[in-house]
Protein backbone atom coordinates (compact mmCIF):
# COMPACT_ATOMS: atom_id res chain seq x y z
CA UNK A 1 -77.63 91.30 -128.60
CA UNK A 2 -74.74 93.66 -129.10
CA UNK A 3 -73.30 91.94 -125.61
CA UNK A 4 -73.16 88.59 -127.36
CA UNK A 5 -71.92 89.55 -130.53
CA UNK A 6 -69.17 91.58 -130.02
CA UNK A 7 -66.90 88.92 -128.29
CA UNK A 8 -68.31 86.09 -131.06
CA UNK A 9 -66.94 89.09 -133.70
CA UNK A 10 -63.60 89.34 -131.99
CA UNK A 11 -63.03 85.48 -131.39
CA UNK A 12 -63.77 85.41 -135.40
CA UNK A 13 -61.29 87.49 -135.85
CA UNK A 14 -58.43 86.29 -133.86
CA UNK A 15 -59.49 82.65 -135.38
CA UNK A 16 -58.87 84.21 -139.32
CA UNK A 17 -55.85 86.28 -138.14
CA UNK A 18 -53.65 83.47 -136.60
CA UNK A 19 -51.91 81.82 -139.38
CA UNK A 20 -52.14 78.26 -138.76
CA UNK A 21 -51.27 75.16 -140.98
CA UNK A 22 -54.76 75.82 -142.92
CA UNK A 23 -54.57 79.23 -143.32
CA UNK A 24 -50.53 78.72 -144.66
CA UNK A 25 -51.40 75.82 -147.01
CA UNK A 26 -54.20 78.58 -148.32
CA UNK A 27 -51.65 80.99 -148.66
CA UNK A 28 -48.71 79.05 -150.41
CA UNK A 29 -51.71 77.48 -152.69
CA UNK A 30 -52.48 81.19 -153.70
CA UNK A 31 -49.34 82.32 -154.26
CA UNK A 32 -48.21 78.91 -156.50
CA UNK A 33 -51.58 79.59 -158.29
CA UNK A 34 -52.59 75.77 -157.75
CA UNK A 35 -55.61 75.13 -157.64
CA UNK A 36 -56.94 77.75 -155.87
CA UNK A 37 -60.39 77.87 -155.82
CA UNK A 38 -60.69 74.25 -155.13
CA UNK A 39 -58.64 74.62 -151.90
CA UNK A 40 -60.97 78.17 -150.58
CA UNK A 41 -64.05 75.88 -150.99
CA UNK A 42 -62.91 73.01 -149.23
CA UNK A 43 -61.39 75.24 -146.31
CA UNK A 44 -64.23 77.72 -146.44
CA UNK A 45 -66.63 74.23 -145.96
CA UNK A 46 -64.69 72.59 -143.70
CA UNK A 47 -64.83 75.66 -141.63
CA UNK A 48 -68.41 76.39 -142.08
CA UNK A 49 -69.21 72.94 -141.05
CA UNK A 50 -66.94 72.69 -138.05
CA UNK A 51 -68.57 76.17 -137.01
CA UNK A 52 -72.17 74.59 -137.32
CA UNK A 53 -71.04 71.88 -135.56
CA UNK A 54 -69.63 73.43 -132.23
CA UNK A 55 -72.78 75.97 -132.51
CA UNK A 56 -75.11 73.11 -132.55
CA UNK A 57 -73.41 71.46 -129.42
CA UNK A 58 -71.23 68.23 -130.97
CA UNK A 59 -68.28 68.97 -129.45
């Protein structure tokens, strides 16, 4: 078990730490203080379902 989830913790990682377009539009939202918990729950979905998604083979 460890085997598997030590690279599946590290590619988490690297996926949260890269700042992308998401993870900048998160950002500037937070720091404007615009509606900011609407935008974490529609990234934090999106990602969750995209996740599911390439864990449950579409894609």
């Amino acid at each position: 078990m460890l085997t598997s989830f030590l690279p599946g913790f590290a590619l988490s990682l690297t996926l949260i730490m890269a700042i992308g377009a998401q993870n900048a539009f998160v950002l500037r939202q937070g720091l404007r203080r615009e509606h900011v918990l609407p935008v974490v729950l529609l990234c934090a979905g999106s990602d969750a379902l995209l996740i599911g998604a390439g864990v449950a083979g579409f894609g």
